[in-house]
Protein backbone atom coordinates (compact mmCIF):
# COMPACT_ATOMS: atom_id res chain seq x y z
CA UNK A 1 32.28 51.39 -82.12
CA UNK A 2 32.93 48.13 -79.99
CA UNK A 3 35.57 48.45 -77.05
CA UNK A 4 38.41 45.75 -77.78
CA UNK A 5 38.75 42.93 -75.53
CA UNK A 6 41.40 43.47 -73.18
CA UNK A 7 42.63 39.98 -72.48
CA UNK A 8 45.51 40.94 -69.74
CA UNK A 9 43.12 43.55 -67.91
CA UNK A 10 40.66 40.42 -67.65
CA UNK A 11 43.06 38.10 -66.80
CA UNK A 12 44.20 40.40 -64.18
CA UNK A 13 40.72 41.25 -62.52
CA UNK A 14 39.77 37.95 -62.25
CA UNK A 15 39.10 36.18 -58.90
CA UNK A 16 40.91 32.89 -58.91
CA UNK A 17 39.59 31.97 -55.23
CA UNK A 18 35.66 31.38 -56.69
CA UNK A 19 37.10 29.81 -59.76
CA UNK A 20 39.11 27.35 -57.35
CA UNK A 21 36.01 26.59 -55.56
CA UNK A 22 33.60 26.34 -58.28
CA UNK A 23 36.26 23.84 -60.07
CA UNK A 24 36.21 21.76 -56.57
CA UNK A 25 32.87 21.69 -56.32
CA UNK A 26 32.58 20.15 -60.03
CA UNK A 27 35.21 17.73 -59.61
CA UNK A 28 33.54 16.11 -56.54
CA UNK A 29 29.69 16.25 -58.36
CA UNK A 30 31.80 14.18 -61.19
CA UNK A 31 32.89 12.32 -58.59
CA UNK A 32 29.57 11.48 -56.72
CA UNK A 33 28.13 10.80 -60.12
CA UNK A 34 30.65 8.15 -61.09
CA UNK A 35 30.28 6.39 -57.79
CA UNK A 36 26.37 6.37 -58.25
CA UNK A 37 26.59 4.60 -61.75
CA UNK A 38 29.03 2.70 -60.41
CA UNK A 39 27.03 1.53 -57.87
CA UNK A 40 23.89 0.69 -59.81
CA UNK A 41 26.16 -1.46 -61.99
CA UNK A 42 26.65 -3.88 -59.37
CA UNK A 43 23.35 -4.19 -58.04
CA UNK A 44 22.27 -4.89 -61.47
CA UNK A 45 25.16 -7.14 -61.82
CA UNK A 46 23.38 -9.31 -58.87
CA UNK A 47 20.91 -12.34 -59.61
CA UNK A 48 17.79 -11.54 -58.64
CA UNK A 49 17.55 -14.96 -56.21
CA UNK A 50 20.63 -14.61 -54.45
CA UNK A 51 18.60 -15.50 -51.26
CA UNK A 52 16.26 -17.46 -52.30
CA UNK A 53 17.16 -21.41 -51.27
CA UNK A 54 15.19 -23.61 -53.80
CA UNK A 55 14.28 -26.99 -52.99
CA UNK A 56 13.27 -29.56 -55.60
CA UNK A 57 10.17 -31.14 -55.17
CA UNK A 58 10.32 -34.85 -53.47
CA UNK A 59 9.41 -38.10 -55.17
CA UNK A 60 6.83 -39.70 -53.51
CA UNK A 61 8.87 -43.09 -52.52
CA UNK A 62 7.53 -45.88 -55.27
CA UNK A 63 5.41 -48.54 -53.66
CA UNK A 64 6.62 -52.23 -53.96
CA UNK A 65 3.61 -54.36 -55.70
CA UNK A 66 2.27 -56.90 -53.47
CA UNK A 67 3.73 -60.46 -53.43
CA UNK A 68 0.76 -62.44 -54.84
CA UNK A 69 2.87 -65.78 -55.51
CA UNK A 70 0.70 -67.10 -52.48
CA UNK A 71 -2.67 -65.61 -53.38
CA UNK A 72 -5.77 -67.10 -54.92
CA UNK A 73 -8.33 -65.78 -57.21
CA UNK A 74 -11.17 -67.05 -57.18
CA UNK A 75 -13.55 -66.75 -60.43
CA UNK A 76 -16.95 -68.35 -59.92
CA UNK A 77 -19.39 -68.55 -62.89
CA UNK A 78 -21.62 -65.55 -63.18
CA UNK A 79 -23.52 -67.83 -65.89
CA UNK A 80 -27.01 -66.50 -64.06
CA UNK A 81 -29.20 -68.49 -67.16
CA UNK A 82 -27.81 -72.14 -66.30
CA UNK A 83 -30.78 -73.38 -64.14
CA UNK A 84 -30.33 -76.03 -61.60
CA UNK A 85 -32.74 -78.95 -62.50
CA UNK A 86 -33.54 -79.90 -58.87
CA UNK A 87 -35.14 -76.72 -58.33
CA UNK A 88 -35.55 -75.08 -61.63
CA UNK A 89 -34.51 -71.53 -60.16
CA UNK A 90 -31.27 -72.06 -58.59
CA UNK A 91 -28.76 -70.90 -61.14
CA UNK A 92 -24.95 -72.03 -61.74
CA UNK A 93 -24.13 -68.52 -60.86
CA UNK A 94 -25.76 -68.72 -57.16
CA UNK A 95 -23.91 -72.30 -56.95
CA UNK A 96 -20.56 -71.37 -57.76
CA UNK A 97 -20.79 -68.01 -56.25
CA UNK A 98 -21.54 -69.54 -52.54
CA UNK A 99 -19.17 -72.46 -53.07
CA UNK A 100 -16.38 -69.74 -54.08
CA UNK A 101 -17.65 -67.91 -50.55
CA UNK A 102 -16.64 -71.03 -49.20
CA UNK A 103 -13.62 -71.47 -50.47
CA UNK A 104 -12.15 -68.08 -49.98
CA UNK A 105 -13.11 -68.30 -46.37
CA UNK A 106 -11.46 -71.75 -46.03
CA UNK A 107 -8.04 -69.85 -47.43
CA UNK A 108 -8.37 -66.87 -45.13
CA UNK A 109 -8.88 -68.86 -42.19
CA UNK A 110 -5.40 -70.44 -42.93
CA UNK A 111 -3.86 -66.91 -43.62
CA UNK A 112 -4.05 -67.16 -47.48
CA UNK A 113 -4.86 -64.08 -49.40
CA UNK A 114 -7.73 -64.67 -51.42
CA UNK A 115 -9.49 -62.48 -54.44
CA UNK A 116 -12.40 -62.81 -56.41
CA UNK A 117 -14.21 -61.70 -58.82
CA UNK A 118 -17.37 -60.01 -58.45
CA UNK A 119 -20.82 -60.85 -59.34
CA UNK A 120 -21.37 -59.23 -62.88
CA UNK A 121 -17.53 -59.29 -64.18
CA UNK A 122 -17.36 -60.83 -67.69
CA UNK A 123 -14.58 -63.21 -68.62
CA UNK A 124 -12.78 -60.78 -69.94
CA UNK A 125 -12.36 -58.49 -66.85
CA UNK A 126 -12.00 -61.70 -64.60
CA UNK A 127 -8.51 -63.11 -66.50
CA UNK A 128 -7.66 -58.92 -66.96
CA UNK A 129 -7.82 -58.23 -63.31
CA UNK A 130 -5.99 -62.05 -62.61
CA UNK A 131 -3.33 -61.15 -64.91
CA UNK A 132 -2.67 -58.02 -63.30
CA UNK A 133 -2.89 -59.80 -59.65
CA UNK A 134 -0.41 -62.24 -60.92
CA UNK A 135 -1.23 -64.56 -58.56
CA UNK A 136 -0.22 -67.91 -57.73
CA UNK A 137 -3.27 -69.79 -58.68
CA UNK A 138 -6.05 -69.06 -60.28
CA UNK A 139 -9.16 -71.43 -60.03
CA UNK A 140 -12.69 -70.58 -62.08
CA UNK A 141 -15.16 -72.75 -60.71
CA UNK A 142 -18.22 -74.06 -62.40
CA UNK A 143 -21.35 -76.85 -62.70
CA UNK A 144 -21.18 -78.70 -66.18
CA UNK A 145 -24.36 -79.48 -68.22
CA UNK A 146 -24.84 -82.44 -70.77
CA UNK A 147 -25.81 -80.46 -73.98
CA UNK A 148 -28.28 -82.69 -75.93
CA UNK A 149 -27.14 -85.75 -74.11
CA UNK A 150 -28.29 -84.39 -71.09
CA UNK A 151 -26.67 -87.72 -69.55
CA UNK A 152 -23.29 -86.13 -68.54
CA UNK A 153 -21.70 -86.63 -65.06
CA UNK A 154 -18.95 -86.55 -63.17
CA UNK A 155 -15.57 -83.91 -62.47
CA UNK A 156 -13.37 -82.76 -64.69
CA UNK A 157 -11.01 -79.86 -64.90
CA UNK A 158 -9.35 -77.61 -67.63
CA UNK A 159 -5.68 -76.40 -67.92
CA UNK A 160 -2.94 -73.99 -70.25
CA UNK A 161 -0.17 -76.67 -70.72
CA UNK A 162 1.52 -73.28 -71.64
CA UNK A 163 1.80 -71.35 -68.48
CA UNK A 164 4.15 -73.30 -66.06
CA UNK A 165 2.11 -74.52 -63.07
CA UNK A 166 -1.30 -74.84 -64.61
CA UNK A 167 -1.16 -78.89 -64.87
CA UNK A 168 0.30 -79.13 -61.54
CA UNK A 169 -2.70 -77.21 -60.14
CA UNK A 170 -5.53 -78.43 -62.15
CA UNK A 171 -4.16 -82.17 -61.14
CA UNK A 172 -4.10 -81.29 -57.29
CA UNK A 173 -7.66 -79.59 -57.05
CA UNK A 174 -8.94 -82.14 -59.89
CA UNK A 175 -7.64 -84.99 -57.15
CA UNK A 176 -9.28 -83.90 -54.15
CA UNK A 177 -12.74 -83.25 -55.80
CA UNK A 178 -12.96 -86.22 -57.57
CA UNK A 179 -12.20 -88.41 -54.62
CA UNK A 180 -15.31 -86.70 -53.47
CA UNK A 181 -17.98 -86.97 -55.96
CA UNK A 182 -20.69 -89.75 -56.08
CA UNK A 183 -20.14 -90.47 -60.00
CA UNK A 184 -17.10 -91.32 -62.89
CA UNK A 185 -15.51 -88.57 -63.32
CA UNK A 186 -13.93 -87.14 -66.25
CA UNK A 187 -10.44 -86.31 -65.76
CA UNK A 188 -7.80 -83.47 -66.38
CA UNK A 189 -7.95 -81.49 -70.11
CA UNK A 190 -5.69 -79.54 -72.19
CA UNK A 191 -7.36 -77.04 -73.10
CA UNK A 192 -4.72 -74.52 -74.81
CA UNK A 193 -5.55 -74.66 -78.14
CA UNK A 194 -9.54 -74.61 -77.95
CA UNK A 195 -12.18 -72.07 -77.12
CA UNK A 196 -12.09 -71.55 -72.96
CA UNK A 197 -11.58 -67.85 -72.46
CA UNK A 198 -10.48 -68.01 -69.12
CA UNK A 199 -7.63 -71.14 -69.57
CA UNK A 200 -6.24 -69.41 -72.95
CA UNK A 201 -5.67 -66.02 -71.91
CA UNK A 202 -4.48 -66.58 -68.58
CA UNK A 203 -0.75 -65.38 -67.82
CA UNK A 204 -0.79 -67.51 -64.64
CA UNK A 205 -1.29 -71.23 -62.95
CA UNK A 206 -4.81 -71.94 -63.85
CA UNK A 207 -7.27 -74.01 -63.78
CA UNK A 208 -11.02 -74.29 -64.41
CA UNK A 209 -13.34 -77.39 -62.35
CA UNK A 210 -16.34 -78.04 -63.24
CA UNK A 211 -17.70 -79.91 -60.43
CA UNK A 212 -20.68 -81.88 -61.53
CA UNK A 213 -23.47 -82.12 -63.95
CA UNK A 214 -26.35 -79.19 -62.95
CA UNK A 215 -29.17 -80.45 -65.90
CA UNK A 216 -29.48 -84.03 -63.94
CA UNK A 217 -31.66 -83.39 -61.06
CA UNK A 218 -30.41 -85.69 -58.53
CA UNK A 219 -26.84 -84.66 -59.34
CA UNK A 220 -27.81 -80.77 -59.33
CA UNK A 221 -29.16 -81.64 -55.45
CA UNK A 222 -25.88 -83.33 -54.47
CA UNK A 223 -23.86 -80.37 -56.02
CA UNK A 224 -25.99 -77.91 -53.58
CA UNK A 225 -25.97 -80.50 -51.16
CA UNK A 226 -22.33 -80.86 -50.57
CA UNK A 227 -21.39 -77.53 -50.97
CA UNK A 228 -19.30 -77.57 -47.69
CA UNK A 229 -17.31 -80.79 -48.71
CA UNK A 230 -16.66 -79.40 -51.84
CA UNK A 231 -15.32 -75.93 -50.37
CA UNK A 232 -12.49 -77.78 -48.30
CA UNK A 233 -11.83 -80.23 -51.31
CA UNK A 234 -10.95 -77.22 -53.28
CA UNK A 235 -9.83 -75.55 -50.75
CA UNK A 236 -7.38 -78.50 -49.65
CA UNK A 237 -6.23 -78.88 -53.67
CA UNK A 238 -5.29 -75.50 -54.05
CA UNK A 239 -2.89 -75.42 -51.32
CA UNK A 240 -1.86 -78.81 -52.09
CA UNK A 241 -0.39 -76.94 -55.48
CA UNK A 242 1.09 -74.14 -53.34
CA UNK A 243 3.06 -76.35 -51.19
CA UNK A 244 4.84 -77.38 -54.19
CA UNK A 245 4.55 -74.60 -56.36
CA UNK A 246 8.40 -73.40 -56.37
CA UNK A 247 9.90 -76.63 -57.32
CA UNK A 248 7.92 -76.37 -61.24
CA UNK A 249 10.43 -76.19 -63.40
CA UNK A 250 10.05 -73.08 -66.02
CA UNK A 251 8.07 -74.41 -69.20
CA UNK A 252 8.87 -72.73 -72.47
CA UNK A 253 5.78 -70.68 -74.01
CA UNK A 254 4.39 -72.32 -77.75
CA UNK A 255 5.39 -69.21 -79.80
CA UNK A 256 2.63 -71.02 -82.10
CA UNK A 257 -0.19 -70.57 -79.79
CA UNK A 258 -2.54 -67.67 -81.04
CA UNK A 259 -4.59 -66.26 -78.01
CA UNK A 260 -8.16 -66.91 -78.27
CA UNK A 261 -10.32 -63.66 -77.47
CA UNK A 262 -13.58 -64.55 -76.93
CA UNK A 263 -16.47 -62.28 -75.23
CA UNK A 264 -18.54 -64.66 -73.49
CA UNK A 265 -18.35 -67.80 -71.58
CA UNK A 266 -18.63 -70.91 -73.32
CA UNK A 267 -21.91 -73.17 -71.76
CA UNK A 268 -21.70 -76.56 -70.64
């Protein structure tokens, strides 16, 4: 038979001194406890870059684009099947390349920054990389031929009457080069509505000589002949045009005028 619980004989033996302590000791494990979570809370509670400085990457500073209002570019024919008839193997490509030489060394030596295009460009590249110069003038030079004739002679030089500055120039280097050849010349042409590549596509003052006749043989000698006289004519026209260049009034574009795009230059 089970002994009854005495409750009051319990109550009475018990030893309320290790009960104390074991309740103390509780209490401050609760305590510590508490404080631990309490503590994690907060670190967690911190962003993760508190000390990290972060610096935002710097722009590199934008570079200004070159003032070209001064500049030349030069654009010699590259037209390497156009045979000199003095010779027979002199082409309009040597020609105009070594009178462009000239030229651009003529500018240079007056402190005149001076581009041109290189030896196998096409048209097209030649008025793309002149657009994107934006220079102040740009001059193509080239030798004419007769066609069927084959009695042509004299200067003569092309313009846009749609880009402001193009007849100014074309008149100042026509001027000086036609005071210098032996023949008639030919005069100054609008050429904005026909078939020249490098006058219809052209964003800038431009101009295209063509300095004599190449298929007559005694005018093909003079042109190769008088290469140096023709250098400082051309030379002397262009910044002729420069010296006056600012005071051209603004000219209104033809909003009729269709760009031409052809491929290839057009012979003489």
């Amino acid at each position: 038979m089970s002994k009854k619980l005495d409750w009051v004989d319990l109550y009475a033996r018990a030893r309320w001194d290790r009960l104390a302590g074991a309740a103390v000791v509780l209490v401050l494990l609760i305590i510590v406890i508490v404080a631990m979570c309490g503590a994690c809370g907060k670190k967690d509670d911190v962003p993760a870059n508190t000390n990290v400085q972060t610096t935002l990457p710097t722009q590199p500073a934008t570079e200004a684009e070159p003032d070209n209002s001064r500049a030349v570019y030069l654009s010699p024919s590259t037209q390497y099947d156009n045979l000199y008839a003095c010779d027979n193997k002199t082409s309009e490509k040597d020609a105009m390349i070594d009178l462009a030489n000239r030229v651009k060394a003529l500018l240079e030596a007056d402190g005149y920054t001076v581009y041109m295009c290189g030896p196998e460009y096409s048209v097209k590249t030649k008025v793309d990389e002149g657009n994107t110069l934006r220079c102040g003038a740009y001059v193509a030079l080239h030798s004419n031929s007769g066609g069927e004739s084959g009695n042509g002679q004299g200067t003569e030089c092309f313009y846009n009457s749609n880009v402001t500055g193009s007849r100014e120039l074309a008149e100042c280097v026509y001027n000086k080069m036609a005071a210098l050849t032996p023949t008639e010349d030919r005069g100054l042409k609008d050429e904005t509505h026909r078939d020249l590549y490098e006058i219809t596509n052209n964003e800038t003052a431009c101009c295209l000589l063509e300095v004599e006749f190449h298929d007559i043989s005694n005018l093909a000698q003079w042109i190769l002949d008088n290469q140096d006289a023709s250098a400082k004519a051309i030379a002397d026209g262009i910044k002729a045009y420069l010296s006056i260049a600012p005071s051209i009034p603004e000219q209104a574009t033809d909003p009729t005028h269709e760009t031409m795009a052809w491929n290839s230059e057009i012979e003489h």
